[in-house]
Protein backbone atom coordinates (compact mmCIF):
# COMPACT_ATOMS: atom_id res chain seq x y z
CA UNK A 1 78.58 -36.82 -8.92
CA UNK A 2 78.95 -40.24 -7.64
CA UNK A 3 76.18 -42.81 -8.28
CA UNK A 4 75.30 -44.05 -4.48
CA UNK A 5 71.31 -44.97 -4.82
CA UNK A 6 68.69 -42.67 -2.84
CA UNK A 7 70.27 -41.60 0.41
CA UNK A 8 68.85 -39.91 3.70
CA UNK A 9 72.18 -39.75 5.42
CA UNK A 10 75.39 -40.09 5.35
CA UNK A 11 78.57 -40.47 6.95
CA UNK A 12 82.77 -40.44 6.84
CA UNK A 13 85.14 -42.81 8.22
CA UNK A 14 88.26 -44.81 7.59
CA UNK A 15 86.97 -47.80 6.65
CA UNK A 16 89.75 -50.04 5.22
CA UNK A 17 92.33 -48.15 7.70
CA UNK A 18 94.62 -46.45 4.64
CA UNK A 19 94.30 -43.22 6.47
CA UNK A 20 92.02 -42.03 3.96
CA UNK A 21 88.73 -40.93 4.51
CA UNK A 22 85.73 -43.18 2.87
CA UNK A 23 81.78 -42.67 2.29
CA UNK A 24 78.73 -44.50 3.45
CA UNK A 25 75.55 -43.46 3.04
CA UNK A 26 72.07 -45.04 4.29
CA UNK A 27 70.38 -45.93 0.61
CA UNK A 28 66.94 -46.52 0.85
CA UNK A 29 65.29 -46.14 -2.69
CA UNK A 30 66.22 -48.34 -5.83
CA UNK A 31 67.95 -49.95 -6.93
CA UNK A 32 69.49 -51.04 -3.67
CA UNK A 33 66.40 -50.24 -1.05
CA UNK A 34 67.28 -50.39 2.69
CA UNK A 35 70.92 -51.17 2.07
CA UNK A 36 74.30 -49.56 3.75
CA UNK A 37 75.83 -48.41 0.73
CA UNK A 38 80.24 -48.17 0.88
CA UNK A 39 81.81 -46.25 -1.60
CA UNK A 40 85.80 -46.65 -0.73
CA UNK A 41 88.22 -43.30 -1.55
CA UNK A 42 91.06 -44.49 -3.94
CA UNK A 43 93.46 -41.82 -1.71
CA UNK A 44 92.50 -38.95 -4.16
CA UNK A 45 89.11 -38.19 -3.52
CA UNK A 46 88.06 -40.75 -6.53
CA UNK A 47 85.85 -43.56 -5.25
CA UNK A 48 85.44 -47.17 -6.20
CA UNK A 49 82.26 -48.36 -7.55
CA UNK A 50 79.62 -48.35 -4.61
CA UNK A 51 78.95 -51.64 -2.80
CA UNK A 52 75.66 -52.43 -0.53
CA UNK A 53 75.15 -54.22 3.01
CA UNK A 54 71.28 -55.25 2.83
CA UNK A 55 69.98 -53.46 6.33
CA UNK A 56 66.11 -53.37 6.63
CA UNK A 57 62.99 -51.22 6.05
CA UNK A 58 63.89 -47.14 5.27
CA UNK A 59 67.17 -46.62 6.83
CA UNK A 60 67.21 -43.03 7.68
CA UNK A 61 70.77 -42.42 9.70
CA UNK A 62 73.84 -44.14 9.42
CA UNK A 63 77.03 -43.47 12.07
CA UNK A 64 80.25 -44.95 11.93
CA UNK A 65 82.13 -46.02 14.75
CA UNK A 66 84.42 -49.17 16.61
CA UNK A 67 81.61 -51.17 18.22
CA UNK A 68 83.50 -54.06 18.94
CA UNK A 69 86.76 -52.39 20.13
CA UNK A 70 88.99 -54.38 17.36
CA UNK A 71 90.71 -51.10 16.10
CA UNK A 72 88.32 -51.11 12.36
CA UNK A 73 85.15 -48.50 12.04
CA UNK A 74 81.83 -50.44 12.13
CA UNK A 75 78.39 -49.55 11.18
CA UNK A 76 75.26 -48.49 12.59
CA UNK A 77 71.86 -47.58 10.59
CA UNK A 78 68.58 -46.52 11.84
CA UNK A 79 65.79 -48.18 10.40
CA UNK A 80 62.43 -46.15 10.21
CA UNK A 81 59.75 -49.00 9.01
CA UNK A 82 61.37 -51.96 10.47
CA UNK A 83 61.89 -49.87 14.13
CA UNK A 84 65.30 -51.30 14.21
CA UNK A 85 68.75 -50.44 13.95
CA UNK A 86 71.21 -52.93 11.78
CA UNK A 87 74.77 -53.17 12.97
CA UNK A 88 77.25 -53.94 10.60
CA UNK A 89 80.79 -55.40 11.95
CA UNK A 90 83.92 -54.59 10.22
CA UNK A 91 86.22 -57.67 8.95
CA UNK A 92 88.81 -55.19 9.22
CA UNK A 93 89.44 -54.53 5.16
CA UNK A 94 85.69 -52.77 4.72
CA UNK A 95 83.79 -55.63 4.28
CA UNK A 96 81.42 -56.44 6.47
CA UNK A 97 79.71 -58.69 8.33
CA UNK A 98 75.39 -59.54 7.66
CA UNK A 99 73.47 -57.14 9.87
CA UNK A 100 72.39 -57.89 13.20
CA UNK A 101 68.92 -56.23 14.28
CA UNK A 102 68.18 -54.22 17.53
CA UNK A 103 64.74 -53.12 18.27
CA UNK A 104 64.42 -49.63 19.77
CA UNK A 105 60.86 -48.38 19.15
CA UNK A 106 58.59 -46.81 16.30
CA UNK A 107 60.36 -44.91 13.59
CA UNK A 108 64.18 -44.17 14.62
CA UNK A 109 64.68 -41.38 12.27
CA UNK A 110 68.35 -40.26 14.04
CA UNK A 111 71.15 -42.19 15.35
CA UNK A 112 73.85 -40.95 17.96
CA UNK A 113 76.53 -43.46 19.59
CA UNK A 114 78.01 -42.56 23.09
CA UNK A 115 79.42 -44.48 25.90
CA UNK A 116 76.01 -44.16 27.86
CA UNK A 117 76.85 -46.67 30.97
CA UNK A 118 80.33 -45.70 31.22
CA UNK A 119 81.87 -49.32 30.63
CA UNK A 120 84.12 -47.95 28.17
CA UNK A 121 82.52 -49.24 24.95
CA UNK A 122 80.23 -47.26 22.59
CA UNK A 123 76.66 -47.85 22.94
CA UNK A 124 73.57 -46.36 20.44
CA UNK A 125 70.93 -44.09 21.07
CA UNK A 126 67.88 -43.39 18.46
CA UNK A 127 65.27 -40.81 18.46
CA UNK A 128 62.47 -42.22 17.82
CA UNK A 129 59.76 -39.93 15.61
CA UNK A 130 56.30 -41.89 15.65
CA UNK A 131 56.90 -42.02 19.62
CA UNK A 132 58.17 -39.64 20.85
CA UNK A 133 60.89 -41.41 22.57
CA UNK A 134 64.27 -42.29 22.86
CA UNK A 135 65.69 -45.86 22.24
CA UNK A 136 68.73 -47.23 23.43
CA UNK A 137 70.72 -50.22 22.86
CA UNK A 138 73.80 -50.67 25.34
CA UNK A 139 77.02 -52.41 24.47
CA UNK A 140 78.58 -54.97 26.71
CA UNK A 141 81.82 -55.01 24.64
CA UNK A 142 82.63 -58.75 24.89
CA UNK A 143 82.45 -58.92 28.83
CA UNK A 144 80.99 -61.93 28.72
CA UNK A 145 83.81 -63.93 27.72
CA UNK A 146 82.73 -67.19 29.80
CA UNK A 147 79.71 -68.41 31.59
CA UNK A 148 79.06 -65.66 33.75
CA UNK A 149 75.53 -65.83 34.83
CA UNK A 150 73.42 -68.37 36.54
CA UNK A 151 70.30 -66.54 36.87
CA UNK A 152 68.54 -63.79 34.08
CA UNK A 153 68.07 -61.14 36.92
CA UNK A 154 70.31 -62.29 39.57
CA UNK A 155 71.92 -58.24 39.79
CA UNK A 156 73.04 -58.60 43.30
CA UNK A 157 74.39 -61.89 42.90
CA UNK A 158 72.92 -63.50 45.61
CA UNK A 159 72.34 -66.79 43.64
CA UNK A 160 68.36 -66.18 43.58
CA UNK A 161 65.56 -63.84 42.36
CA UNK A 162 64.66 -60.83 44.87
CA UNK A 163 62.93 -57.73 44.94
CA UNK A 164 66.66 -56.56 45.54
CA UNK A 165 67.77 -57.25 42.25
CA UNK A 166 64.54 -55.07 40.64
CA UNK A 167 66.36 -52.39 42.98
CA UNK A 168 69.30 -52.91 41.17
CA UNK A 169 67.99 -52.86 37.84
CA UNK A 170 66.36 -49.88 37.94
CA UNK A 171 69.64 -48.25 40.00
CA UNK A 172 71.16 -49.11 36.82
CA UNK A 173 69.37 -48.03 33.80
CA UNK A 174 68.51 -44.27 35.29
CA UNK A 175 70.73 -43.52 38.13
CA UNK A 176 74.14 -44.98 37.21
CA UNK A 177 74.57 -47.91 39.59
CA UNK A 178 76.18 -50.47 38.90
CA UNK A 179 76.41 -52.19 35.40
CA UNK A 180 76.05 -56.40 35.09
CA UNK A 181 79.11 -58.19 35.00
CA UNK A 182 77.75 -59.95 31.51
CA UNK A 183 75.18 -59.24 28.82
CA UNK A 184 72.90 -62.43 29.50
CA UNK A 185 72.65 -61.31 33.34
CA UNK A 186 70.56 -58.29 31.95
CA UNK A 187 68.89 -59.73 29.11
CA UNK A 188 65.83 -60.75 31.32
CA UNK A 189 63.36 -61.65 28.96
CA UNK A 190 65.99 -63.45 26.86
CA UNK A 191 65.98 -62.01 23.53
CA UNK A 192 69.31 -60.73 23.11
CA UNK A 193 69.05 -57.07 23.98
CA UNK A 194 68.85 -54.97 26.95
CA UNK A 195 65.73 -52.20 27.53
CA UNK A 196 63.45 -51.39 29.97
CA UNK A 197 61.40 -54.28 28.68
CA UNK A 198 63.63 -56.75 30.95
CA UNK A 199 62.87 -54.93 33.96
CA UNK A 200 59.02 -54.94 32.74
CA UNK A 201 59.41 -58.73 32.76
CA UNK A 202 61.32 -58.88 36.26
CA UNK A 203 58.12 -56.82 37.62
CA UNK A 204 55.35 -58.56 36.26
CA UNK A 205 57.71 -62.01 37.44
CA UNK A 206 57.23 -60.94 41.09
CA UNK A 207 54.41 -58.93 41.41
CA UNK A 208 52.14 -59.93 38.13
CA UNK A 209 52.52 -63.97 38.11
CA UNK A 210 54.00 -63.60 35.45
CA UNK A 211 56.50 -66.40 33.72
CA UNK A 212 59.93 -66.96 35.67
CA UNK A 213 63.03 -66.04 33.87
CA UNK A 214 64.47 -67.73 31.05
CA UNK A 215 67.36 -69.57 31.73
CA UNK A 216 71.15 -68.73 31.05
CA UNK A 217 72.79 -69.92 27.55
């Protein structure tokens, strides 16, 4: 048996690339509550002493996976009380980086990673119990390398707010169209993620009175 704290789910990956396979498990009771917990394979099937990554609220589903395309296996955990998910960026020697939080709805109790806009990097996709709904985070993958957007909204890139770019939006999320050239073009409402709460914002901009935009970084 190897001591890991109280665990919902758990997953495999090389995480300090030795071409062995490691452990991580999403440890939510004591003594390390709401934590990502790393337990590294000494080559043998032994493993070192576990170490924890403080997440949030009830993690119930952990995936690993290369998030930011840099050739190391990141982390992803679904947290059930906090509605979030906590991603956890390799240094590249299985340490990682503090969480970052993603909100995606009431109770995400699984956790699935696909390329869901076809832009080549891997986005995340939670089911969400208390809602009955899915919530999905997508990845821009470092596209926006350099100022890139002049207007939150501008899809069409016609230098100013239309209906045309709610058209575009929406061609986007559900039918496939075509993706943003940079995260900060999407994020509408300015709050670092992308949902269909930016295109609730672009409506109830044109046809709500409600506030304008927030401006580009």
């Amino acid at each position: 048996m190897i001591p890991a704290g109280g665990n919902e789910n758990i997953a495999v990956a090389d995480l300090d690339n030795d071409n062995d396979l490691d452990l991580i498990t999403a440890s939510y009771v004591h003594p390390n509550p709401g934590h990502a917990c790393v337990l590294l394979n000494n080559g043998d099937a032994t493993f070192l002493p576990p170490v924890y990554y403080p997440a949030a609220r009830v993690p119930h589903w952990i995936v690993a996976a290369d998030f930011d395309d840099d050739g190391d296996n990141d982390l992803a955990l679904a947290n059930r009380d906090t509605w979030d998910v906590s991603l956890f960026l390799n240094n590249g020697d299985a340490t990682f980086e503090p969480a970052t939080n993603y909100g995606v709805g009431a109770g995400p109790s699984a956790l699935v990673t696909f390329d869901f806009d076809g832009d080549n990097d891997l986005d995340l996709a939670t089911s969400n119990l208390n809602i009955d709904e899915v919530g999905v985070i997508l990845n821009f993958g470092g596209t926006s390398s350099g100022p890139c957007c002049t207007i939150r909204g501008d899809f069409n890139h016609s230098g100013t707010l239309d209906v045309l770019d709610v058209t575009c939006f929406v061609d986007w999320l559900w039918v496939g169209g075509n993706a943003p050239g940079c995260a900060e073009e999407a994020d509408v409402d300015g709050n670092d993620q992308v949902d269909a709460l930016d295109l609730t914002y672009l409506v109830g901009y044109f046809w709500e009175g409600g506030a304008a935009p927030t401006a580009c970084p």
